[in-house]
C-alpha atoms as a PDB file:
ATOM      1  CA  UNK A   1      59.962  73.762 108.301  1.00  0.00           C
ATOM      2  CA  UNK A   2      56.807  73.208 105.894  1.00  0.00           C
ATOM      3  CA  UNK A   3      55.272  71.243 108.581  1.00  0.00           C
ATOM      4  CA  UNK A   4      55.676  74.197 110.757  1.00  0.00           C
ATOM      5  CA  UNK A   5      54.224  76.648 108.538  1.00  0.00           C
ATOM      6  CA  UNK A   6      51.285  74.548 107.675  1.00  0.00           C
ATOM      7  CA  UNK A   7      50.867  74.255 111.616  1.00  0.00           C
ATOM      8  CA  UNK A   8      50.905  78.166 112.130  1.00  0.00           C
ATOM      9  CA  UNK A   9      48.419  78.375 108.614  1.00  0.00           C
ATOM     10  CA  UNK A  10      46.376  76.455 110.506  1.00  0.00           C
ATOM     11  CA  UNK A  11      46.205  78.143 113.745  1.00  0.00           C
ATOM     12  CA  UNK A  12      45.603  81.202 112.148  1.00  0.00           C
ATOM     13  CA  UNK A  13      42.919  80.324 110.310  1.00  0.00           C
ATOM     14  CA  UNK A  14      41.194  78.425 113.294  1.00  0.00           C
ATOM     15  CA  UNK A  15      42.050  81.800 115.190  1.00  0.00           C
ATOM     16  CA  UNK A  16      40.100  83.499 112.458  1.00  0.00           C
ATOM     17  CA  UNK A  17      37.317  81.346 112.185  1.00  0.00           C
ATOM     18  CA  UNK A  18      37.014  81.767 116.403  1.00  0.00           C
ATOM     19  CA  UNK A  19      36.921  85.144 116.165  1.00  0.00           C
ATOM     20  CA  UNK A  20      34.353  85.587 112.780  1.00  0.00           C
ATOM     21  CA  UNK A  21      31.595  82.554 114.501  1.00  0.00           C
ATOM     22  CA  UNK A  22      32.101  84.573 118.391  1.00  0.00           C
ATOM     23  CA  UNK A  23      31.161  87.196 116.956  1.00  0.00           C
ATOM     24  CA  UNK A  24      28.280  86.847 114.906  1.00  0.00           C
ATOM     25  CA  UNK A  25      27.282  84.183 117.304  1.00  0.00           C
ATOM     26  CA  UNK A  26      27.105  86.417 119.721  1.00  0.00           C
ATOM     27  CA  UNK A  27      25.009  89.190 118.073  1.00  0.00           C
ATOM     28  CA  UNK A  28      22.934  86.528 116.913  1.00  0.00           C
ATOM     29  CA  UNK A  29      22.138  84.554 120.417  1.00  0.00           C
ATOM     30  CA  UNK A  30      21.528  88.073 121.380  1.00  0.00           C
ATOM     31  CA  UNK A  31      18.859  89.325 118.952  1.00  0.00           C
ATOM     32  CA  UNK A  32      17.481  85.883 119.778  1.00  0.00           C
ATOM     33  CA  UNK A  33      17.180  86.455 123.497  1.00  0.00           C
ATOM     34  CA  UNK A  34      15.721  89.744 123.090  1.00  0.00           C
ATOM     35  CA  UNK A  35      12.611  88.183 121.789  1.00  0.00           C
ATOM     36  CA  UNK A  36      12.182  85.917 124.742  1.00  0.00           C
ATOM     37  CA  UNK A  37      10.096  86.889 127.933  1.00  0.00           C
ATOM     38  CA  UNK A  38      12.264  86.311 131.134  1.00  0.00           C
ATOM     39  CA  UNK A  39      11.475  85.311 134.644  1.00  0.00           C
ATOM     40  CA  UNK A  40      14.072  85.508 136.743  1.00  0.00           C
ATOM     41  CA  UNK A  41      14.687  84.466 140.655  1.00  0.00           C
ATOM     42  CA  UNK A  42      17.628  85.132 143.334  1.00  0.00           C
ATOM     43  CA  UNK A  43      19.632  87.696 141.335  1.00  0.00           C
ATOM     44  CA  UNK A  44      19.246  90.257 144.128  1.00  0.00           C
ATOM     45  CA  UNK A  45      20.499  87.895 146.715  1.00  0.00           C
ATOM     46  CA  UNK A  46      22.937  86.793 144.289  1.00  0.00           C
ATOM     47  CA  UNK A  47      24.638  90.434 143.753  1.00  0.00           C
ATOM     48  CA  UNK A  48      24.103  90.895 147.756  1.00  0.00           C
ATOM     49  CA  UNK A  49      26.226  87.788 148.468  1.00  0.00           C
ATOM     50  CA  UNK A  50      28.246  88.468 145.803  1.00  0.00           C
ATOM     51  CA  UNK A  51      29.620  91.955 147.222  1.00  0.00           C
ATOM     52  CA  UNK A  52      30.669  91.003 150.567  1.00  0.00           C
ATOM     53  CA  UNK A  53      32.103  87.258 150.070  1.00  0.00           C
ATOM     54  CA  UNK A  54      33.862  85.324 147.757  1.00  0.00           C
ATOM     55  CA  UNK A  55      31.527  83.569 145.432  1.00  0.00           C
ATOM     56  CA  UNK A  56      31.993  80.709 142.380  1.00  0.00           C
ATOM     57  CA  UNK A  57      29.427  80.628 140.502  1.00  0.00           C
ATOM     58  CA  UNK A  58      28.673  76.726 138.397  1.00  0.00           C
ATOM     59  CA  UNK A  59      26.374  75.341 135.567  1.00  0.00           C
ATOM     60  CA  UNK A  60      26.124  72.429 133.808  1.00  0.00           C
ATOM     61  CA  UNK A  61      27.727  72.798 130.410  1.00  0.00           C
ATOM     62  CA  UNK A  62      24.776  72.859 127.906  1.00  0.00           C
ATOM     63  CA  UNK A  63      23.600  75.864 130.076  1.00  0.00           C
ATOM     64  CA  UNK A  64      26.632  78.110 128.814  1.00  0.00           C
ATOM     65  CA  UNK A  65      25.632  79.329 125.475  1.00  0.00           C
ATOM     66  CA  UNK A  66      23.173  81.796 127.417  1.00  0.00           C
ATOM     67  CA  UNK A  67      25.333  82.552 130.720  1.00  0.00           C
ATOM     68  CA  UNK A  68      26.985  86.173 129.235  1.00  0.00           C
ATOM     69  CA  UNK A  69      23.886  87.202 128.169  1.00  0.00           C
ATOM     70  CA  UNK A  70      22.174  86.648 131.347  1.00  0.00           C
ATOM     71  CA  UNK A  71      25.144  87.862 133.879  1.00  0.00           C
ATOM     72  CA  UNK A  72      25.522  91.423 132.021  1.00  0.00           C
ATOM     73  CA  UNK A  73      21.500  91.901 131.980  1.00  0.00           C
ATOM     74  CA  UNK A  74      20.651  90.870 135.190  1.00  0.00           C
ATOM     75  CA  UNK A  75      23.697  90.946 137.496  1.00  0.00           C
ATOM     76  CA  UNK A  76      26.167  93.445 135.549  1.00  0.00           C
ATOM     77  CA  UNK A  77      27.670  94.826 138.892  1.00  0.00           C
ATOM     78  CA  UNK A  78      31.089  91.909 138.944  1.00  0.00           C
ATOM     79  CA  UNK A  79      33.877  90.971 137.082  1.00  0.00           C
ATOM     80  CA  UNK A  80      33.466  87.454 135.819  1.00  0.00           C
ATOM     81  CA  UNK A  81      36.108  84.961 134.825  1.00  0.00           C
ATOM     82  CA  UNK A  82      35.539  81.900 132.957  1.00  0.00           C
ATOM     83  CA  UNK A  83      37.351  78.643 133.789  1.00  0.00           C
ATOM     84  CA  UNK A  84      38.298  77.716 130.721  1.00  0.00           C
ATOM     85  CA  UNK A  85      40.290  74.616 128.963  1.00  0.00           C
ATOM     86  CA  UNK A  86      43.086  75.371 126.673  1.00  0.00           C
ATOM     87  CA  UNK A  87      41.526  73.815 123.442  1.00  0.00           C
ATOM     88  CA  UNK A  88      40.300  74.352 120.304  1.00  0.00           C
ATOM     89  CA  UNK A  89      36.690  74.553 121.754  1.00  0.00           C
ATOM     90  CA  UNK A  90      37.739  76.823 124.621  1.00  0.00           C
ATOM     91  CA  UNK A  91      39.200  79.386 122.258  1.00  0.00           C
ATOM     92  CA  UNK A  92      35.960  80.263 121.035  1.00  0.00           C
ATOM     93  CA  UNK A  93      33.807  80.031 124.674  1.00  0.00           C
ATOM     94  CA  UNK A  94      36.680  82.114 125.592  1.00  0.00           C
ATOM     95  CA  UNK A  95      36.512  84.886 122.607  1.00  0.00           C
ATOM     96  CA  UNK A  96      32.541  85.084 123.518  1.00  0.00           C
ATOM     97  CA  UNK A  97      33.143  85.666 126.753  1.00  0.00           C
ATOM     98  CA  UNK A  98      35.945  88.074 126.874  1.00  0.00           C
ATOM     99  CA  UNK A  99      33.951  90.156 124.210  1.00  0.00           C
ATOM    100  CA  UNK A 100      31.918  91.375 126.784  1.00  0.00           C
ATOM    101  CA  UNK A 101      33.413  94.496 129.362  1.00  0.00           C
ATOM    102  CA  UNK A 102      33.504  92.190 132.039  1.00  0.00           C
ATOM    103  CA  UNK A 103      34.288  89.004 131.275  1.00  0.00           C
ATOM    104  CA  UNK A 104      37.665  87.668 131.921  1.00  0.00           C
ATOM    105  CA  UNK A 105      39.172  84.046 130.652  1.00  0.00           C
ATOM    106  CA  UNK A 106      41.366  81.502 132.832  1.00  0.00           C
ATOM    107  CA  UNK A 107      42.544  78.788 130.665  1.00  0.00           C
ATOM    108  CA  UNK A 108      43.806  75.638 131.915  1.00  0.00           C
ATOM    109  CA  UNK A 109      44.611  72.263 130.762  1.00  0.00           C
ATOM    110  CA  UNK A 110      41.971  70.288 130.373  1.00  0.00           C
ATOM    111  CA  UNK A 111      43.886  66.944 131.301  1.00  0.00           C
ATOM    112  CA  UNK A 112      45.766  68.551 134.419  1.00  0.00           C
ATOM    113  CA  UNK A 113      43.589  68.479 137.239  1.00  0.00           C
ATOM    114  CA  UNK A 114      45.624  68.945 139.830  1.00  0.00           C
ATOM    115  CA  UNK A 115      46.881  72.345 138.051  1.00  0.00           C
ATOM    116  CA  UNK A 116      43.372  73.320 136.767  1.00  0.00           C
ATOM    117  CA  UNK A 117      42.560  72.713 140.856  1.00  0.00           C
ATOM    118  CA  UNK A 118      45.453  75.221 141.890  1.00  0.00           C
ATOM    119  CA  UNK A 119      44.618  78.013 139.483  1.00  0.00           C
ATOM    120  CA  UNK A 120      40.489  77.343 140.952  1.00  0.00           C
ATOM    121  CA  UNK A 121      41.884  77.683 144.675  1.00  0.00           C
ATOM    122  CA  UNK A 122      43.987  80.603 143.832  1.00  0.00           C
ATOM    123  CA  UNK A 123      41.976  83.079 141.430  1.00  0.00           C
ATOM    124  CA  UNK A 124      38.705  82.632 144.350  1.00  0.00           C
ATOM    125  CA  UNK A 125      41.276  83.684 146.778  1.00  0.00           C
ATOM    126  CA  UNK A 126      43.213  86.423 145.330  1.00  0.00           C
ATOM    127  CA  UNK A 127      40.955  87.576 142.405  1.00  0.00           C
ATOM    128  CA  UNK A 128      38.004  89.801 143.177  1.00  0.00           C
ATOM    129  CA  UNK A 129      36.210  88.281 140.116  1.00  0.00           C
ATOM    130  CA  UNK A 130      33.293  85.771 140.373  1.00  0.00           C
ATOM    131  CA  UNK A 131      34.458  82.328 138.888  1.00  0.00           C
ATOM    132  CA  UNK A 132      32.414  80.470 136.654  1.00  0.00           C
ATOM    133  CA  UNK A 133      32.482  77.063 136.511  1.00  0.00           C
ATOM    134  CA  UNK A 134      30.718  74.173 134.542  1.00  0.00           C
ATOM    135  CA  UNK A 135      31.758  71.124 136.752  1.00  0.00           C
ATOM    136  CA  UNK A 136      30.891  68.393 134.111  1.00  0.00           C
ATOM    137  CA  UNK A 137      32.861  70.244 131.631  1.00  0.00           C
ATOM    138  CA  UNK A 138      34.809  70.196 129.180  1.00  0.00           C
ATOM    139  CA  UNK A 139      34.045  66.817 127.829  1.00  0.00           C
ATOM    140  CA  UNK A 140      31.880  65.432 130.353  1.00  0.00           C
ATOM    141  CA  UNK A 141      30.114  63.110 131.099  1.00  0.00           C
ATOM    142  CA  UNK A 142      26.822  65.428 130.898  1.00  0.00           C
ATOM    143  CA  UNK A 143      25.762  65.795 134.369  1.00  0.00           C
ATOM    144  CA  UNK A 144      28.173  64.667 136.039  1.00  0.00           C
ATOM    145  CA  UNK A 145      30.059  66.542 139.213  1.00  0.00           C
ATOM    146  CA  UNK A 146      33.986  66.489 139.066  1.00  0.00           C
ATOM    147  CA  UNK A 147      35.641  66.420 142.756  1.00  0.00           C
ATOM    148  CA  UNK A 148      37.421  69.746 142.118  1.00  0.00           C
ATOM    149  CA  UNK A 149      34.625  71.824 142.348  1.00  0.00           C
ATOM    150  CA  UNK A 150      34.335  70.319 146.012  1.00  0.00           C
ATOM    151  CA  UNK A 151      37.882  70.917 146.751  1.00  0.00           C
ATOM    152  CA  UNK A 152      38.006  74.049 146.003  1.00  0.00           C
ATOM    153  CA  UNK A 153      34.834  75.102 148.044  1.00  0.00           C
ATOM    154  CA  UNK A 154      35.991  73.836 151.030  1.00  0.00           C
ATOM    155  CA  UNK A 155      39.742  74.797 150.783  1.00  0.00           C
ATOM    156  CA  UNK A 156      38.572  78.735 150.227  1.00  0.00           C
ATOM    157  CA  UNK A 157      35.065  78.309 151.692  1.00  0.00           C
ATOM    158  CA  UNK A 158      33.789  80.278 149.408  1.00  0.00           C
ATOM    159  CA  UNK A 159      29.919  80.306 148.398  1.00  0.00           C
ATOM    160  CA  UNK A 160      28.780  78.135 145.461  1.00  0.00           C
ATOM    161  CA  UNK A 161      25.500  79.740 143.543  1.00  0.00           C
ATOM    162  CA  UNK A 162      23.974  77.158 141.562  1.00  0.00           C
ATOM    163  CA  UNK A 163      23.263  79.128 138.245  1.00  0.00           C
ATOM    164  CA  UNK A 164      20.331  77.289 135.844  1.00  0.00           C
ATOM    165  CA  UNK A 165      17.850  78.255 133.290  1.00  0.00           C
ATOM    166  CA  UNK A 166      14.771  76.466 131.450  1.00  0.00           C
ATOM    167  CA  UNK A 167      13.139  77.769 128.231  1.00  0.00           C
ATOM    168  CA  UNK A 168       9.345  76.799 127.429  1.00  0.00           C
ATOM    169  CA  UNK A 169      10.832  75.675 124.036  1.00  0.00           C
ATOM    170  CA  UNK A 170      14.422  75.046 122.830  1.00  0.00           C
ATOM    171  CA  UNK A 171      16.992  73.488 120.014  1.00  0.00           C
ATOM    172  CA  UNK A 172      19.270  70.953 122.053  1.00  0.00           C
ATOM    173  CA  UNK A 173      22.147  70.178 119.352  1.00  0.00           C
ATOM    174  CA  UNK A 174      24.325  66.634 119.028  1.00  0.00           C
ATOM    175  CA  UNK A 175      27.400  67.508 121.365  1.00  0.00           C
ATOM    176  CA  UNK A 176      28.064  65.678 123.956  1.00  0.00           C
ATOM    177  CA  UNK A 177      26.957  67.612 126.546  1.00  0.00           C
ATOM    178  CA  UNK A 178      23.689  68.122 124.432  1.00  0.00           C
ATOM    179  CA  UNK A 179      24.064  71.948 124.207  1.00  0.00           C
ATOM    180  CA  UNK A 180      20.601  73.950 124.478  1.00  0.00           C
ATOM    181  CA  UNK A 181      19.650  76.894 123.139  1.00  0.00           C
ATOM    182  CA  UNK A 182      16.051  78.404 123.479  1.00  0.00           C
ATOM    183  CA  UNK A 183      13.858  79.342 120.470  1.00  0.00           C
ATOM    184  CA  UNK A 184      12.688  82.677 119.953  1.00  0.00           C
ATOM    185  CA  UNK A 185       9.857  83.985 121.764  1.00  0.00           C
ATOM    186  CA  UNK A 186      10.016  81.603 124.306  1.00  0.00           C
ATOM    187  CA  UNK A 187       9.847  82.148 127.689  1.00  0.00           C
ATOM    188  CA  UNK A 188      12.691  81.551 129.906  1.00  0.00           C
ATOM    189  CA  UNK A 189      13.164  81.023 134.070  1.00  0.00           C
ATOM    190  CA  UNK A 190      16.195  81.609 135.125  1.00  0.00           C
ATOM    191  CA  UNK A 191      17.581  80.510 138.660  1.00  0.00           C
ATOM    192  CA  UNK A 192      20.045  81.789 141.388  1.00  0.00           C
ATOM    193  CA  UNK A 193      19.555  79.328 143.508  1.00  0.00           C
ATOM    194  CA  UNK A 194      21.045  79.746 147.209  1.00  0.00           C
ATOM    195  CA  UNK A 195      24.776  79.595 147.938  1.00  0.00           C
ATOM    196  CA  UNK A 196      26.154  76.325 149.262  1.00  0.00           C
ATOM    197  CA  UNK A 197      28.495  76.756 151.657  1.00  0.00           C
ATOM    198  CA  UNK A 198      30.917  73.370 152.433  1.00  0.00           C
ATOM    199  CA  UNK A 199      32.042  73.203 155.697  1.00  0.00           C
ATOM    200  CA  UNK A 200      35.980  72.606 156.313  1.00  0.00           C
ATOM    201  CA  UNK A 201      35.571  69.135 157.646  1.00  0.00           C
ATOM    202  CA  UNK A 202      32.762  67.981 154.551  1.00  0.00           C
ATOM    203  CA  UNK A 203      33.759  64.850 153.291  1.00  0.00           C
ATOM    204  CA  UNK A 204      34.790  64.663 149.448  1.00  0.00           C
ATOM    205  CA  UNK A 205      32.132  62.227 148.125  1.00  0.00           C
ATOM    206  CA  UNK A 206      29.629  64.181 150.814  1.00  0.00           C
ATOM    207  CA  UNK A 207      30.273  67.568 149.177  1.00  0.00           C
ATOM    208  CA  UNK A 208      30.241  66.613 145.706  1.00  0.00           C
ATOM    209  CA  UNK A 209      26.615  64.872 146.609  1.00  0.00           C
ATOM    210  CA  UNK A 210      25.270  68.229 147.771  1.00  0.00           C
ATOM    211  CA  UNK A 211      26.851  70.138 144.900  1.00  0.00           C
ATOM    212  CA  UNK A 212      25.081  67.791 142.613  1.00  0.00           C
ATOM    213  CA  UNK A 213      22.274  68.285 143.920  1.00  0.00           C
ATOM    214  CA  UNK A 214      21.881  71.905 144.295  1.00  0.00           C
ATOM    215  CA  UNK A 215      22.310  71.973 140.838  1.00  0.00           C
ATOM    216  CA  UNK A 216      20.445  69.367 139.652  1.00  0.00           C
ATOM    217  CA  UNK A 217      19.773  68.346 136.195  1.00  0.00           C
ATOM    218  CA  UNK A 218      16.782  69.112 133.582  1.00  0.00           C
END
């Protein structure tokens, strides 16, 4: 019984603690941004494609901190929903991201693939959000394309928009995935790159390849 308590002390305070660092982190990587001069490229095609197919949307990890400040600027038309794992760490991606209007959380476990691969297949076909994706997440290794992403595009055939962004000067912190976060004033390019579309009979190892690459790395 005092083992259980302690448990559910715990949990609340973690809870807590999630909530309290979201949000200030979030009105703080927001003033930040605000500072910064932005170039970005392929939103308008992005939104286009975006309203008349089914679209998943992936970055690498270490790209995330600055992904809900850049959807509700500069494409603010969708619903988005976060693929999540059910973890410590996910709790408080997922409390940034549902704090804004239109972000939306799927959480999965992060050591089931095959059901994290079921929920993918089935939100891009019955959901109208966007899905966002980091396919090297959530513990890596950095840069590094799981199959599932590849599965999934070919089993709904939905488009995959690449989703990057460089800053002139950054912080990159000791996580594994090397997390970055730009400084302020900087300038930062952000890129919608084309959709990849993976044909039906794409090979696994062949669509991962051209996933990886549309993506690419620094």
């Amino acid at each position: 019984m005092l083992k259980t308590l302690k448990q559910l002390w715990k949990n609340g305070i973690y809870t807590f603690l999630a909530f309290f660092i979201a949000t200030v982190g979030k009105g703080a990587i927001n003033a930040l941004l605000w500072t910064c001069r932005w170039n970005v490229k392929g939103a308008e095609h992005f939104c286009k494609i975006a309203s008349q197919e089914k679209c998943i949307l992936m970055l690498w990890h270490n790209r995330l901190a600055l992904t809900p400040f850049i959807l509700y600027r500069f494409a603010p038309h969708f619903i988005y929903a976060a693929f999540i794992s059910n973890s410590r760490d996910g709790e408080l991606i997922g409390r940034m991201v549902r704090s804004y209007k239109a972000g939306r959380v799927i959480k999965v476990p992060h050591h089931s693939r095959h059901q994290a691969l079921r929920e993918l297949i089935r939100q891009v076909e019955e959901s109208q959000s966007i899905v966002i994706i980091t396919p090297d997440g959530p513990r890596g290794p950095r840069y590094e394309m799981k199959p599932g992403l590849a599965l999934a595009a070919v089993e709904t055939q939905a488009n995959v928009v690449p989703l990057n962004w460089k800053a002139s000067s950054y912080w990159e912190f000791k996580t594994w995935d090397k997390l970055r976060l730009p400084k302020p004033f900087s300038t930062i390019d952000v890129f919608f790159d084309p959709p990849v579309r993976l044909a039906k009979e794409t090979l696994l190892d062949e669509g991962q390849t051209l996933l990886q690459n549309s993506l690419g790395k620094d």
